[in-house]
Protein backbone atom coordinates (compact mmCIF):
# COMPACT_ATOMS: atom_id res chain seq x y z
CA UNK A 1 100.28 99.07 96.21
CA UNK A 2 102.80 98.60 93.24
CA UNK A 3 105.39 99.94 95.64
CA UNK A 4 104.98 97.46 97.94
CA UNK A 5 104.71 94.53 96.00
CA UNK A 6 107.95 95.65 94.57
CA UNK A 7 109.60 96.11 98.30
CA UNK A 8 108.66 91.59 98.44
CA UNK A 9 109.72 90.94 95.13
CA UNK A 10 112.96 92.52 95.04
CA UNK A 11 114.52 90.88 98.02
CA UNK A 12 112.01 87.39 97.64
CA UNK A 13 112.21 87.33 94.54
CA UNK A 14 114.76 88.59 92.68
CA UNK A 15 117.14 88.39 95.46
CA UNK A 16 119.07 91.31 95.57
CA UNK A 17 120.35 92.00 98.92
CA UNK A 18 118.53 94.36 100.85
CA UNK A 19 118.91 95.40 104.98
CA UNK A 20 115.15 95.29 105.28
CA UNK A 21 111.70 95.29 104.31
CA UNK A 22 108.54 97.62 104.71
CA UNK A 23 105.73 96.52 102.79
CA UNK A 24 102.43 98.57 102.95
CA UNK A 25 99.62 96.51 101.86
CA UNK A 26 101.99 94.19 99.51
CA UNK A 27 101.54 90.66 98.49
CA UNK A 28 103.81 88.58 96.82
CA UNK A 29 102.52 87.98 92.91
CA UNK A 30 106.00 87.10 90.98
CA UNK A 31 107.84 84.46 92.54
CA UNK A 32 107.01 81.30 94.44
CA UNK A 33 107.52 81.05 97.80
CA UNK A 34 109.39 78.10 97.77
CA UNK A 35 112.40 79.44 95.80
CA UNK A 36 113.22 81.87 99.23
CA UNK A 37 116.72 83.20 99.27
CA UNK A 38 118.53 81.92 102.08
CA UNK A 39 119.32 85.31 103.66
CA UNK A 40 115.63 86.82 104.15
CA UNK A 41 116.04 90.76 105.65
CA UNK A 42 114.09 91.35 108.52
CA UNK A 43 110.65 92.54 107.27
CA UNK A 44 107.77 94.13 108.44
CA UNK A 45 104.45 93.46 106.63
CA UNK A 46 101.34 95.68 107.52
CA UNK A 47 97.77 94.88 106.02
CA UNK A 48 94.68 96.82 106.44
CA UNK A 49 90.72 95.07 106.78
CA UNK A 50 90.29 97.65 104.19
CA UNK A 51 93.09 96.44 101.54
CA UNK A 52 91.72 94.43 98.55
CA UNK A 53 91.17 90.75 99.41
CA UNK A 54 93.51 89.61 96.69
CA UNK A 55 96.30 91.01 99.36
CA UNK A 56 95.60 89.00 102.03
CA UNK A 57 94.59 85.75 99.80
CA UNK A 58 98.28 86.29 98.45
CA UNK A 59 99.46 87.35 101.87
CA UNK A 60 99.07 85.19 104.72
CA UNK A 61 100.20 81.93 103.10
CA UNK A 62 103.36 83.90 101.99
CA UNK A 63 103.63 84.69 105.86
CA UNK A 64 102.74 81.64 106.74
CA UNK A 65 105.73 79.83 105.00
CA UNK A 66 108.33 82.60 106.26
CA UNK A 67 106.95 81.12 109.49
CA UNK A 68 107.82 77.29 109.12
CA UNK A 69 111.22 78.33 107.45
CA UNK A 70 112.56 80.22 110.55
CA UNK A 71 112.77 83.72 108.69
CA UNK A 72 112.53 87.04 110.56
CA UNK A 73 109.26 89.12 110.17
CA UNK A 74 106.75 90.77 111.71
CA UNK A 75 102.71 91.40 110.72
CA UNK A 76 101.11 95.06 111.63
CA UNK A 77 97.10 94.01 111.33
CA UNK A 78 95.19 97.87 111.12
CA UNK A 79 91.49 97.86 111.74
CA UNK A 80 89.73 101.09 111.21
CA UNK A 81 87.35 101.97 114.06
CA UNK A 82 84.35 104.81 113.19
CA UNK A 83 82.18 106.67 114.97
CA UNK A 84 78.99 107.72 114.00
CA UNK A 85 79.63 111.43 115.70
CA UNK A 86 82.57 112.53 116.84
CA UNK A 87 86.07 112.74 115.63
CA UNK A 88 88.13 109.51 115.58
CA UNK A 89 89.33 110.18 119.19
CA UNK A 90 86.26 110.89 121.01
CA UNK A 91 83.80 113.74 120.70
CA UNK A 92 84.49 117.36 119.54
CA UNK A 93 83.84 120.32 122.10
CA UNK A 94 84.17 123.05 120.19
């Protein structure tokens, strides 16, 4: 989403000083990842099997260079599980 690409650019790429990050299905599309400021907040990335594939593409080698340069974050994979009857959460009663 826009608002989450914004949530990485801002502190990745623009560097404005920020406590932390919560990107829903963001990527990084402005900035290259090997201008990182030094401080990096604490961020918390969550991607869906359902977001675009141009998210992850982007993504994981984003996450994969906070990873060799020591910086704080954390990945939140969702996978959608469906039934074919039922609710999500098991089988209606009523």
């Amino acid at each position: 989403s826009a608002g989450a690409v914004t949530s990485i650019n801002v502190p990745f790429g623009m560097k404005e000083e920020v406590a932390a990050v919560f990107s829903l299905s963001g990527a990084p599309f402005v900035f290259t990842m090997e201008n990182l400021p030094v401080n990096c907040p604490p961020t918390l990335f969550v991607l869906s099997q359902n977001d675009y594939r141009i998210v992850s593409d982007l993504l994981l080698p984003f996450l994969e260079h906070l990873r060799k340069s020591g910086k704080d974050y954390s990945l939140v994979w969702v996978i959608i599980f469906r039934q074919k009857r039922g609710s999500l959460f098991g089988t209606r009663t009523s």
